[in-house]
N, C-alpha and C. Protein backbone atom coordinates (compact mmCIF):
# COMPACT_ATOMS: atom_id res chain seq x y z
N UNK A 1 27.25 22.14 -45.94
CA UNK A 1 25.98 22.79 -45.72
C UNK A 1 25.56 23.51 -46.99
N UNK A 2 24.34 23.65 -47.60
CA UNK A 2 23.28 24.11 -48.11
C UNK A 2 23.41 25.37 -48.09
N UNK A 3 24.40 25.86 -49.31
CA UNK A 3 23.56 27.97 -49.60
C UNK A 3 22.20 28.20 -49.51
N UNK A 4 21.93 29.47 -48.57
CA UNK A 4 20.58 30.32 -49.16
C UNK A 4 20.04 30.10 -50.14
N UNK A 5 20.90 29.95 -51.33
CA UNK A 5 20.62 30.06 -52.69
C UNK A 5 20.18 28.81 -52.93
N UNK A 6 20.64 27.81 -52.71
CA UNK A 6 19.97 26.32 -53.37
C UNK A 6 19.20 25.74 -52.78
N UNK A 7 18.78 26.42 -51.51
CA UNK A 7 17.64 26.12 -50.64
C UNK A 7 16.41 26.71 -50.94
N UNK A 8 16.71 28.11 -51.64
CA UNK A 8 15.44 28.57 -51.93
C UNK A 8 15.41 27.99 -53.82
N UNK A 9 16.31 27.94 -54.36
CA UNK A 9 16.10 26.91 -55.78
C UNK A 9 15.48 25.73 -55.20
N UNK A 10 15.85 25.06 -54.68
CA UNK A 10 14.96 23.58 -54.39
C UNK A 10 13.83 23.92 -53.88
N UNK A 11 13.75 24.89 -53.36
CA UNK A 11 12.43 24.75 -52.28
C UNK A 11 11.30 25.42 -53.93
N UNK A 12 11.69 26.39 -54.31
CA UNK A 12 10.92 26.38 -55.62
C UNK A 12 10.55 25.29 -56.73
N UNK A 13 11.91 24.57 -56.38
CA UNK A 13 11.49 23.42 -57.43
C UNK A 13 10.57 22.50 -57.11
N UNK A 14 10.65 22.33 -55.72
CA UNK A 14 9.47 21.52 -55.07
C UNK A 14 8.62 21.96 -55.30
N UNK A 15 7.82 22.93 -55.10
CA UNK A 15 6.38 23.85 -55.85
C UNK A 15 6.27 23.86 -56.82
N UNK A 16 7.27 23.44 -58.05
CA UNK A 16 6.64 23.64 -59.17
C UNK A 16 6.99 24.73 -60.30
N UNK A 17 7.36 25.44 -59.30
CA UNK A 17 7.85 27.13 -60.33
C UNK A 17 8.58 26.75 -61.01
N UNK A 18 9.47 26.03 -61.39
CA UNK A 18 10.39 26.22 -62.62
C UNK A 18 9.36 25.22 -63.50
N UNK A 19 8.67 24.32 -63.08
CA UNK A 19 7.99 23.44 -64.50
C UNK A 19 6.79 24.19 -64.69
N UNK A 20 6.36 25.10 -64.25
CA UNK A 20 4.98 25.86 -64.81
C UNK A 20 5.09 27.19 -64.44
N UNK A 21 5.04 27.80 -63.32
CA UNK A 21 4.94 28.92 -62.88
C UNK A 21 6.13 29.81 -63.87
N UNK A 22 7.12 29.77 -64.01
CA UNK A 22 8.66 31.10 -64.39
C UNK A 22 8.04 30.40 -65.90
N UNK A 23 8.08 29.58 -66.52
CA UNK A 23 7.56 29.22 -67.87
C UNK A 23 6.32 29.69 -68.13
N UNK A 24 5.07 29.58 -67.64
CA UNK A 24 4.22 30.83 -67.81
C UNK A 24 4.04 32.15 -67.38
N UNK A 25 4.84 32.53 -66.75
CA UNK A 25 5.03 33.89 -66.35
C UNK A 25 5.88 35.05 -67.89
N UNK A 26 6.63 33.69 -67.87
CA UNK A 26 7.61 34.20 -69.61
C UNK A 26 6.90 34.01 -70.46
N UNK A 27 5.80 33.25 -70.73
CA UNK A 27 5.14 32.96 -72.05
C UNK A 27 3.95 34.08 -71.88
N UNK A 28 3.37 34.51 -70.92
CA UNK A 28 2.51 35.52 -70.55
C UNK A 28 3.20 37.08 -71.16
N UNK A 29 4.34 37.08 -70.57
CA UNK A 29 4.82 38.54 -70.93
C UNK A 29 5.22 38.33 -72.33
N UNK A 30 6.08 37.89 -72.96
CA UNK A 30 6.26 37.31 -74.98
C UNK A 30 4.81 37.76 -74.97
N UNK A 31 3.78 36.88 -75.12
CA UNK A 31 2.68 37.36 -75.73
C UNK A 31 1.92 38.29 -75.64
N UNK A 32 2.15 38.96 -74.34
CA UNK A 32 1.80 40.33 -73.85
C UNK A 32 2.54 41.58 -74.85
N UNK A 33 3.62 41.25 -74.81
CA UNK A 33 4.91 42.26 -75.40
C UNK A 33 4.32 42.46 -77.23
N UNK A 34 3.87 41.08 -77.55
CA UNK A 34 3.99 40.59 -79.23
C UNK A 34 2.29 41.66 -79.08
N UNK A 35 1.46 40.89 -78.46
CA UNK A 35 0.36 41.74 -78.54
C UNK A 35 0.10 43.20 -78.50
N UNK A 36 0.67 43.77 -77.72
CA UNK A 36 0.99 45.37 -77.65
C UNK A 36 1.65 46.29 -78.87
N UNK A 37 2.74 45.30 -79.27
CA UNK A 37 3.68 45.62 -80.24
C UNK A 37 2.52 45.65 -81.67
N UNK A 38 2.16 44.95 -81.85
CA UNK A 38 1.08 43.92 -82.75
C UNK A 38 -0.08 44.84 -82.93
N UNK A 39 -0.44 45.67 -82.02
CA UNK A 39 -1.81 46.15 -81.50
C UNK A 39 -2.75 46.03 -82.70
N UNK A 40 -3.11 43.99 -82.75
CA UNK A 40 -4.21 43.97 -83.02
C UNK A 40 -5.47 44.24 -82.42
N UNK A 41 -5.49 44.44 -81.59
CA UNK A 41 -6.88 45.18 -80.76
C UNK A 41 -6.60 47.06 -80.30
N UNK A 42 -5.79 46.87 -81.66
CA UNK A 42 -5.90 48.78 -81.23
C UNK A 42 -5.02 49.34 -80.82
N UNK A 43 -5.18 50.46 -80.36
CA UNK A 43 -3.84 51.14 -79.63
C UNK A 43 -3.55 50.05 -78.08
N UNK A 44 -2.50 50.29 -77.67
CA UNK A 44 -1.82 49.66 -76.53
C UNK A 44 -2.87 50.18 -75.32
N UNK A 45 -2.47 51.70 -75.41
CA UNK A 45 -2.73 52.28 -74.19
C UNK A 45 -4.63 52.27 -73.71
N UNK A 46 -5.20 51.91 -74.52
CA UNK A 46 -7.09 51.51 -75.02
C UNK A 46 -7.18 50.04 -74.42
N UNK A 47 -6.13 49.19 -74.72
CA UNK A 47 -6.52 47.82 -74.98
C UNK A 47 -5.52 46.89 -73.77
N UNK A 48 -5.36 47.62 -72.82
CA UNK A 48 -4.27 47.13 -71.42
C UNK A 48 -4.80 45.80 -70.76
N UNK A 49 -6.10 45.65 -70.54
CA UNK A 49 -6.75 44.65 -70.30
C UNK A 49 -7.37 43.24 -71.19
N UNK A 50 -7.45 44.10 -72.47
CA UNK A 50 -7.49 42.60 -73.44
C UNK A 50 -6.37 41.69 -73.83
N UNK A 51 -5.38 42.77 -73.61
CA UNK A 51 -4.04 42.23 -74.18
C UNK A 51 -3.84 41.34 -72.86
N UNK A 52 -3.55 41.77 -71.54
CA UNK A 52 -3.55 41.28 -70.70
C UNK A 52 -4.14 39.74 -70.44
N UNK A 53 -5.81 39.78 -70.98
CA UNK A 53 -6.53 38.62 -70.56
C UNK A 53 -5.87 37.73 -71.69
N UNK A 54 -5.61 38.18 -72.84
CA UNK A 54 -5.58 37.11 -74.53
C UNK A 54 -3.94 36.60 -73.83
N UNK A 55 -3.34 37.68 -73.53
CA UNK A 55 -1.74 37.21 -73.00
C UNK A 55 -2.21 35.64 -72.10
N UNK A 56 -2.84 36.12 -70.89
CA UNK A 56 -2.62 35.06 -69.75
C UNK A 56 -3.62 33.77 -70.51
N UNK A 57 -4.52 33.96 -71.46
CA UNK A 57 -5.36 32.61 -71.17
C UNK A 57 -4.54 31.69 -72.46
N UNK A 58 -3.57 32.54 -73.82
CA UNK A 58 -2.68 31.85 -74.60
C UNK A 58 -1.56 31.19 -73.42
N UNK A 59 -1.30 32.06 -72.64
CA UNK A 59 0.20 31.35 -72.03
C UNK A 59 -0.38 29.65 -71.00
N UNK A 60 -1.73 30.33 -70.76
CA UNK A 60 -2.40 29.39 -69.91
C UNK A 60 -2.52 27.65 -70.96
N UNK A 61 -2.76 27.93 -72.16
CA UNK A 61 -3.06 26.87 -73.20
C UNK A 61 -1.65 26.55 -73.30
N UNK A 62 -0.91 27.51 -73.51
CA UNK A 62 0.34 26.58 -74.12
C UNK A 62 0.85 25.64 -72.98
N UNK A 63 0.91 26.31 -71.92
CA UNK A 63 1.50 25.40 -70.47
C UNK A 63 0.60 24.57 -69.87
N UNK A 64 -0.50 24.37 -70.31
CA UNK A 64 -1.15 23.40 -70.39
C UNK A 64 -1.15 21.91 -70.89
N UNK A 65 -0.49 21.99 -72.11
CA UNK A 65 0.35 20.91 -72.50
C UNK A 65 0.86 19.94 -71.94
N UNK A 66 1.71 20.66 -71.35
CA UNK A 66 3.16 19.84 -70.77
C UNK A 66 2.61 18.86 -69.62
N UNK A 67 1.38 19.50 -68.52
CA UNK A 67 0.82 19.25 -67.62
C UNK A 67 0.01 18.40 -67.92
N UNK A 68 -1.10 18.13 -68.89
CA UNK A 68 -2.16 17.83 -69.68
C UNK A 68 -1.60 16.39 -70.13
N UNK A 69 -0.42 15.75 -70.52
CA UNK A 69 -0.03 14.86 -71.51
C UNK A 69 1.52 14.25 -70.30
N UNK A 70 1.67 15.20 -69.16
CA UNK A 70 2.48 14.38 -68.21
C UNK A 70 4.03 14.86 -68.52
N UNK A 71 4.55 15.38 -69.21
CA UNK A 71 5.85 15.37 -69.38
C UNK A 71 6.54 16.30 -68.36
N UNK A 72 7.50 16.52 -68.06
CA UNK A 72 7.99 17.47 -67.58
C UNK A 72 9.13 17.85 -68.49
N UNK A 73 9.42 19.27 -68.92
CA UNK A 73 10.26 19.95 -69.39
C UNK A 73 11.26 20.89 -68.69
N UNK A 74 11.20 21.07 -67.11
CA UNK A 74 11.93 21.86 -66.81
C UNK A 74 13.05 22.02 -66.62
N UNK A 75 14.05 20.37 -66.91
CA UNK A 75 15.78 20.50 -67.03
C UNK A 75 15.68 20.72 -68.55
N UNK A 76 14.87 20.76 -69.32
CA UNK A 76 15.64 20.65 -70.84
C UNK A 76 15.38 22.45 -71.09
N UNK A 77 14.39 22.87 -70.40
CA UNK A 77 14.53 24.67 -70.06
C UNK A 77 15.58 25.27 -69.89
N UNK A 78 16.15 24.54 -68.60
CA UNK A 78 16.96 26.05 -68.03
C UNK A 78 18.65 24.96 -68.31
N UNK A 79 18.28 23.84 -68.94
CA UNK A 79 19.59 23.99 -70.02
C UNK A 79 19.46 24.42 -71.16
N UNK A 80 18.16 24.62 -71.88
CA UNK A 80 18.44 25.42 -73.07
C UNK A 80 18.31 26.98 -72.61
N UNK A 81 17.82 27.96 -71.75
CA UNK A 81 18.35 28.95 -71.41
C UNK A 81 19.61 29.10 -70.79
N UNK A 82 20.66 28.10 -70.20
CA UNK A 82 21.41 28.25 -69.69
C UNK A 82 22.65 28.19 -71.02
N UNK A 83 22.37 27.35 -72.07
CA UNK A 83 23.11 27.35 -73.17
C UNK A 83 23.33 28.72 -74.20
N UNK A 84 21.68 29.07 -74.12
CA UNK A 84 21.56 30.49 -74.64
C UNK A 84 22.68 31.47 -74.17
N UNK A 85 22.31 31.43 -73.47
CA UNK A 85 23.05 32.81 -71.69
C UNK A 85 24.46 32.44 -72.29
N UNK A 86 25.25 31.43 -72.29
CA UNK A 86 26.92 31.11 -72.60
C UNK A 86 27.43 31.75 -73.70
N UNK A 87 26.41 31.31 -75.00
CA UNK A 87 26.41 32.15 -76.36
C UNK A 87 26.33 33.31 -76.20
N UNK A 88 25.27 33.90 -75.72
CA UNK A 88 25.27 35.62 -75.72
C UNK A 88 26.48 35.80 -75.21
N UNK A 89 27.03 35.16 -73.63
CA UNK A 89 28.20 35.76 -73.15
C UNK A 89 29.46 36.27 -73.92
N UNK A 90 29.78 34.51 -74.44
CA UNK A 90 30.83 34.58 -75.11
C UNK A 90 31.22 35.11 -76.41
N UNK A 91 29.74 35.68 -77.11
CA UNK A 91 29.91 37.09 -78.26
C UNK A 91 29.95 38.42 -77.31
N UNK A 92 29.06 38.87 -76.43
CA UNK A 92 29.31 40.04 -75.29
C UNK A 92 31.11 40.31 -75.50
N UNK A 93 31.66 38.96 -74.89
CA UNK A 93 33.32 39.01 -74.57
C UNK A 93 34.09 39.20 -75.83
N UNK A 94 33.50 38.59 -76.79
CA UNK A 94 34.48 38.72 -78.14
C UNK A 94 34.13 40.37 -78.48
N UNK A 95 33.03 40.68 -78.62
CA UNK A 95 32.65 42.04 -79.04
C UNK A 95 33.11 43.20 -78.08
N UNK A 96 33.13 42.87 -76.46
CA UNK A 96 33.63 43.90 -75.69
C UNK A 96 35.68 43.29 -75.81
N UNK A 97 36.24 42.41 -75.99
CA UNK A 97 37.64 42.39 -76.14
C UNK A 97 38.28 42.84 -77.77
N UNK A 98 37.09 42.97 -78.92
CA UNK A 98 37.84 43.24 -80.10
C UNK A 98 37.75 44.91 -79.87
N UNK A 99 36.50 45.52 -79.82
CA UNK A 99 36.62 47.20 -79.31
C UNK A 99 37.65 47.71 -77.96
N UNK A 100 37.71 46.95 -77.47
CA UNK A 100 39.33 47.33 -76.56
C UNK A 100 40.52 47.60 -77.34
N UNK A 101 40.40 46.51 -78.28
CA UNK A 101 41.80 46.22 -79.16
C UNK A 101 41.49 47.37 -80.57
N UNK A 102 40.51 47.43 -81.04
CA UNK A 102 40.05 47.94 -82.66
C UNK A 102 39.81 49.33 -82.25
N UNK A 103 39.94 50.01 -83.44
CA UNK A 103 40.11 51.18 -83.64
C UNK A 103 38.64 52.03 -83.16
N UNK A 104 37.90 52.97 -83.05
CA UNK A 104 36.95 53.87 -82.99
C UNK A 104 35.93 53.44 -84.23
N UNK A 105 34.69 53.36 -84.26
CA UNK A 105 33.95 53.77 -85.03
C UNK A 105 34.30 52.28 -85.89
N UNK A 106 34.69 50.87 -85.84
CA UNK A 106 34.83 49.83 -85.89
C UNK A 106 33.08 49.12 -86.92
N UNK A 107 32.46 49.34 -85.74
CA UNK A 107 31.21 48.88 -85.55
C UNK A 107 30.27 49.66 -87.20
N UNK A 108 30.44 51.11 -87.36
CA UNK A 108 29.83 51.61 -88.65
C UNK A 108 30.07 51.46 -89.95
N UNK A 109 31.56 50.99 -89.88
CA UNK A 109 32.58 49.98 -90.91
C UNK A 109 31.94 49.03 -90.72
N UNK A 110 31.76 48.17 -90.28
CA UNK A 110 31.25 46.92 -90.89
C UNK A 110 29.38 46.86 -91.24
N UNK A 111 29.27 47.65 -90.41
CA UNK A 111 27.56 48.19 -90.95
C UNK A 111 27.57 48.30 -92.55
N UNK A 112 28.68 49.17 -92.64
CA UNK A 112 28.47 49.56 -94.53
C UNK A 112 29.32 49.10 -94.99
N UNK A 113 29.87 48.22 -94.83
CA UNK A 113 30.46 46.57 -95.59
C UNK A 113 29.98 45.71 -95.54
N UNK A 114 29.46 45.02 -94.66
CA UNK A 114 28.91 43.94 -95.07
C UNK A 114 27.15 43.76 -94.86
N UNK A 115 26.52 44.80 -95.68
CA UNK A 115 25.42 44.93 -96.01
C UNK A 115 24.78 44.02 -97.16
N UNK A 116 23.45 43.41 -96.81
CA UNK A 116 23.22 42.32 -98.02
C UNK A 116 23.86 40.92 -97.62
N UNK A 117 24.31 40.25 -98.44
CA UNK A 117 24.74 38.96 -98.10
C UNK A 117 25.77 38.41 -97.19
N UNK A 118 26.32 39.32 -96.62
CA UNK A 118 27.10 38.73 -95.40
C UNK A 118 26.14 38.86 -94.16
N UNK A 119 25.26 40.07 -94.22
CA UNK A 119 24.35 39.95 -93.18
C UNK A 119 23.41 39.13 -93.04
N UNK A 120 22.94 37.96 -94.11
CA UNK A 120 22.43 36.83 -94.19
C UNK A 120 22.84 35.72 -93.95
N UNK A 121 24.65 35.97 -94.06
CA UNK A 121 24.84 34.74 -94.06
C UNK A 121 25.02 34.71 -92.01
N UNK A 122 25.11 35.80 -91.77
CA UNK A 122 25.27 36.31 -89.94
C UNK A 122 23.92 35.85 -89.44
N UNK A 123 23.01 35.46 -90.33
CA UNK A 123 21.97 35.13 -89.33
C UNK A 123 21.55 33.94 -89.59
N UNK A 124 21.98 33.47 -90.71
CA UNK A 124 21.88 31.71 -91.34
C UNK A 124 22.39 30.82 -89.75
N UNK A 125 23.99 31.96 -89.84
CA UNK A 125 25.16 31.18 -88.86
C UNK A 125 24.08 31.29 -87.45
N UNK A 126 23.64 32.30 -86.83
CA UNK A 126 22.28 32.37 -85.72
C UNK A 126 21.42 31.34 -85.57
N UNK A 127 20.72 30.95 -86.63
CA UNK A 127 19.71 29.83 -86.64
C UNK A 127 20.29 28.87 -86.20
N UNK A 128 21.70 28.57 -86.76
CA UNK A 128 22.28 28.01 -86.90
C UNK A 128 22.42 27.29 -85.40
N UNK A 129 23.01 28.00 -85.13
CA UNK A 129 23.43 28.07 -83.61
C UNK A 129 22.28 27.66 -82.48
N UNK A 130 20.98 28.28 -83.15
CA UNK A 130 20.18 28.40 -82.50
C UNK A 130 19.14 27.13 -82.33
N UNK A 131 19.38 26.29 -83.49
CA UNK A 131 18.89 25.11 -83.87
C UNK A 131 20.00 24.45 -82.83
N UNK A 132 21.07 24.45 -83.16
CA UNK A 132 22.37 23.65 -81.83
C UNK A 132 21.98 23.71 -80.86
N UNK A 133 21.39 24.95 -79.94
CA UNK A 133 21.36 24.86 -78.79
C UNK A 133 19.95 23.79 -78.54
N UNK A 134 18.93 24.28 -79.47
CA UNK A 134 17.86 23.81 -79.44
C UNK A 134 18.00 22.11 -79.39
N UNK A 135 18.55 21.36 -79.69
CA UNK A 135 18.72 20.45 -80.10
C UNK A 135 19.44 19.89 -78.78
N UNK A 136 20.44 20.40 -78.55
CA UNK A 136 21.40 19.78 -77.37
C UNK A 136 20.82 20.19 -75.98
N UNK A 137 19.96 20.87 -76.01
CA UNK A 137 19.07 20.86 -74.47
C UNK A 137 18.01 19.62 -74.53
N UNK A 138 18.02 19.03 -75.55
CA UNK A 138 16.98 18.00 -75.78
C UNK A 138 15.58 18.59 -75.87
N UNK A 139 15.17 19.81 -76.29
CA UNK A 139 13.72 20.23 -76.18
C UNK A 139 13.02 19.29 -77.63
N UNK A 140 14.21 19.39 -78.51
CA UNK A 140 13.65 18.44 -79.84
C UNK A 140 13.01 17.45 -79.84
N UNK A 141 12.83 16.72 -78.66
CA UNK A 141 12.14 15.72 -78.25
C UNK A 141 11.07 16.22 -77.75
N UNK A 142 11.10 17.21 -77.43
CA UNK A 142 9.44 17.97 -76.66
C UNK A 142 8.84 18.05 -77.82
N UNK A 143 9.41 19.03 -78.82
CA UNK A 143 8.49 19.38 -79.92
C UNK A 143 8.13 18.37 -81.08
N UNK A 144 9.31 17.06 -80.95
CA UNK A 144 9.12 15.85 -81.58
C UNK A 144 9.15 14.97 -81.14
N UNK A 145 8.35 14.36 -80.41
CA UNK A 145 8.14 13.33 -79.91
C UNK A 145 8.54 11.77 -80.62
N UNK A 146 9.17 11.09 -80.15
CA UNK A 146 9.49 9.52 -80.49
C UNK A 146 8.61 8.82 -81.49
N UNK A 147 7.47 8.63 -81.04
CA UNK A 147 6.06 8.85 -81.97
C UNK A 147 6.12 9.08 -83.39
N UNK A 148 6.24 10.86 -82.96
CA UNK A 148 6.42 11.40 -84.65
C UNK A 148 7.24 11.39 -85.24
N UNK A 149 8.69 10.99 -84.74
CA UNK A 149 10.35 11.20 -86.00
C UNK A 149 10.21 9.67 -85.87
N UNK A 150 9.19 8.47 -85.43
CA UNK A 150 9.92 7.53 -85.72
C UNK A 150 10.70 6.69 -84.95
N UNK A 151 11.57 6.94 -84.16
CA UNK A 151 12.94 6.71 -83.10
C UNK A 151 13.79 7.23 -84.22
N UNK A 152 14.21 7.72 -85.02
CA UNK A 152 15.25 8.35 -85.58
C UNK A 152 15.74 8.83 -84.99
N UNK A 153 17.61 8.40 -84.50
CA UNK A 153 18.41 9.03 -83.83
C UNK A 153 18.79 10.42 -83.92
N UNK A 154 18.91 11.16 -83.08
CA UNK A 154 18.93 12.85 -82.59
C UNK A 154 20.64 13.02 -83.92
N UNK A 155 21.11 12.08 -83.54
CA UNK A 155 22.70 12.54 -84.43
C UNK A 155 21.88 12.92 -86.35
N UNK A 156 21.28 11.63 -86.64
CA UNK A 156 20.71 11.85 -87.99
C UNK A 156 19.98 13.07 -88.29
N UNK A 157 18.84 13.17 -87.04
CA UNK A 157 18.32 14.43 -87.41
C UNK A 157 18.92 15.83 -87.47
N UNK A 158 20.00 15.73 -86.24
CA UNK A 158 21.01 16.74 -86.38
C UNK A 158 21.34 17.02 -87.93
N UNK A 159 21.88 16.22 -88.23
CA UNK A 159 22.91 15.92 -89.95
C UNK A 159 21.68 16.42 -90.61
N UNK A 160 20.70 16.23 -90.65
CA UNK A 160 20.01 16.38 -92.30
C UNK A 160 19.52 17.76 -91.62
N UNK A 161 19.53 18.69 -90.36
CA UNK A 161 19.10 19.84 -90.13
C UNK A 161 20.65 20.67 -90.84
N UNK A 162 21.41 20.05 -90.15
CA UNK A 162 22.51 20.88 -91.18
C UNK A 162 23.00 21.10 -92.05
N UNK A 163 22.80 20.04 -92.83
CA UNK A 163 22.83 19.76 -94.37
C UNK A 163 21.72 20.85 -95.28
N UNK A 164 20.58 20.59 -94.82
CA UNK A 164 19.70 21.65 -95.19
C UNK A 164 19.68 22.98 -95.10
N UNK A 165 20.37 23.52 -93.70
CA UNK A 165 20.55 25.02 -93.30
C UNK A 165 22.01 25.26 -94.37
N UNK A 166 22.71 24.14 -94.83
CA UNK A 166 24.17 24.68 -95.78
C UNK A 166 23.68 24.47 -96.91
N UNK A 167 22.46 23.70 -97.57
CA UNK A 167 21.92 24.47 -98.56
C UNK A 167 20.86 25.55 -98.56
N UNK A 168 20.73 25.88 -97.98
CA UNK A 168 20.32 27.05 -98.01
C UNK A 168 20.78 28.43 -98.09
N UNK A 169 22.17 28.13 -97.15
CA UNK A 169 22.83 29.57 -97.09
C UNK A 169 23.94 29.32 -98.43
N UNK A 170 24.25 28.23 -99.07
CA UNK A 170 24.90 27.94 -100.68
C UNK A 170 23.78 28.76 -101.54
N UNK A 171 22.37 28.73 -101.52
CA UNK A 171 21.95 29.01 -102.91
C UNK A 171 21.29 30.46 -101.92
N UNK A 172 21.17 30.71 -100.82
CA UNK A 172 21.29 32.36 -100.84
C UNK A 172 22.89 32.89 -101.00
N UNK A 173 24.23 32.67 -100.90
CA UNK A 173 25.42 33.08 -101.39
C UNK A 173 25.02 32.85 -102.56
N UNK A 174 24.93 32.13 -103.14
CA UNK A 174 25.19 32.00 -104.79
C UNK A 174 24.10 33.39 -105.40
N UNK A 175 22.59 33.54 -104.86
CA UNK A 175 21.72 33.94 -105.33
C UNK A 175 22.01 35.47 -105.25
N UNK A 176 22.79 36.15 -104.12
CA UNK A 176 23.46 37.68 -103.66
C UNK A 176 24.52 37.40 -104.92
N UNK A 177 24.92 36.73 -104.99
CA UNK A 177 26.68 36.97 -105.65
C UNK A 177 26.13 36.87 -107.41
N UNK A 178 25.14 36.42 -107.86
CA UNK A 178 24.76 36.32 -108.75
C UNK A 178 24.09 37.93 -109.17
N UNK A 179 23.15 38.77 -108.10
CA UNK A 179 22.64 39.79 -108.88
C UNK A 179 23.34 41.16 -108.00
N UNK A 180 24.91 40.17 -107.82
CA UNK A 180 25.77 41.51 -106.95
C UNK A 180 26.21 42.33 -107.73
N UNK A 181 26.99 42.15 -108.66
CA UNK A 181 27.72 43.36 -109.68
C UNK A 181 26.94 44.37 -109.75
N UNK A 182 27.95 44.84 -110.50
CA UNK A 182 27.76 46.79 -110.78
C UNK A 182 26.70 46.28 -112.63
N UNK A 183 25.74 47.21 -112.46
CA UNK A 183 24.81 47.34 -113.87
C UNK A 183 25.92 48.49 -114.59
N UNK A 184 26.27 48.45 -115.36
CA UNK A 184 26.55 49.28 -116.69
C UNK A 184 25.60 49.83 -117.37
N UNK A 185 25.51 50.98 -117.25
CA UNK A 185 23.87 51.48 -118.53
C UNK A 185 24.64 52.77 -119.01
């Protein structure tokens, strides 16, 4: 028998909510959040309703798309949020099991050590990651369609995305380590 739980997941999925509705509801608030933050139309607390309308009728265009041209995206979603969610976890666990084990005040030590180019190379490794997940939920095909790469196999494009992100983080290491030393005057 059928959990509560996957009865009311299916019964949503049948309506639709996960391929439009929870995807514009999230793209509504992002652009709500960016707009406020942003306050190109002014202060926040003045502009509650423009931000509001510019939020819903952008989220309305973008999810329009998907609907507009036929595709459906909603397993390559909530496996690329579900891939996300694993990553965060499994740094959460490394970061809450090394402060169990590591000393006090851990965390402000490495703040003022590895300032500058290790903290670049911490977010190279992010993209990094972040391009992986992107890629292995299959959304890469949403945003590149067959059409536009060609049929170029997902493995190739993989390779030359990583090849490129390791030159990049080579000539930012090289470029920190080059104007790292101590000046003498």
């Amino acid at each position: 028998m059928a959990s509560p739980f996957e009865i009311v997941i299916l019964r949503l999925k049948d309506i639709g909510a996960f391929e439009f509705l929870f995807p514009f509801m999230l793209t509504a608030a992002i652009f709500y959040g960016l707009l406020r933050r942003s306050q190109i139309f002014g202060t926040p607390e003045r502009n509650v309703a423009v931000n509001g309308v510019v939020a819903l009728v952008a989220a309305f265009m973008v999810w329009a798309y998907p609907v507009l041209v036929g595709i459906s995206i909603e397993k390559q979603l909530s496996q690329f949020f579900f891939s996300g969610v694993v990553v965060l976890l499994t740094v959460m666990i490394l970061l809450l099991g090394s402060s169990m084990v590591l000393k006090e005040g851990l965390g402000k030590f490495f703040e003022e050590r590895y300032k500058g180019g290790l903290a670049v190379a911490f977010i190279v490794f992010g993209i990094i990651i972040a391009i992986g997940i992107l890629v292995s939920s299959g959304l890469l095909n949403i945003f590149f369609p067959q059409t536009v790469v060609g049929g170029i196999p997902q493995d190739v494009i993989l390779t030359i995305i990583v090849v490129v992100l390791m030159a990049v983080t080579v000539i930012g290491i090289a470029s920190v380590g080059a104007g790292g030393g101590e000046k003498k005057g």
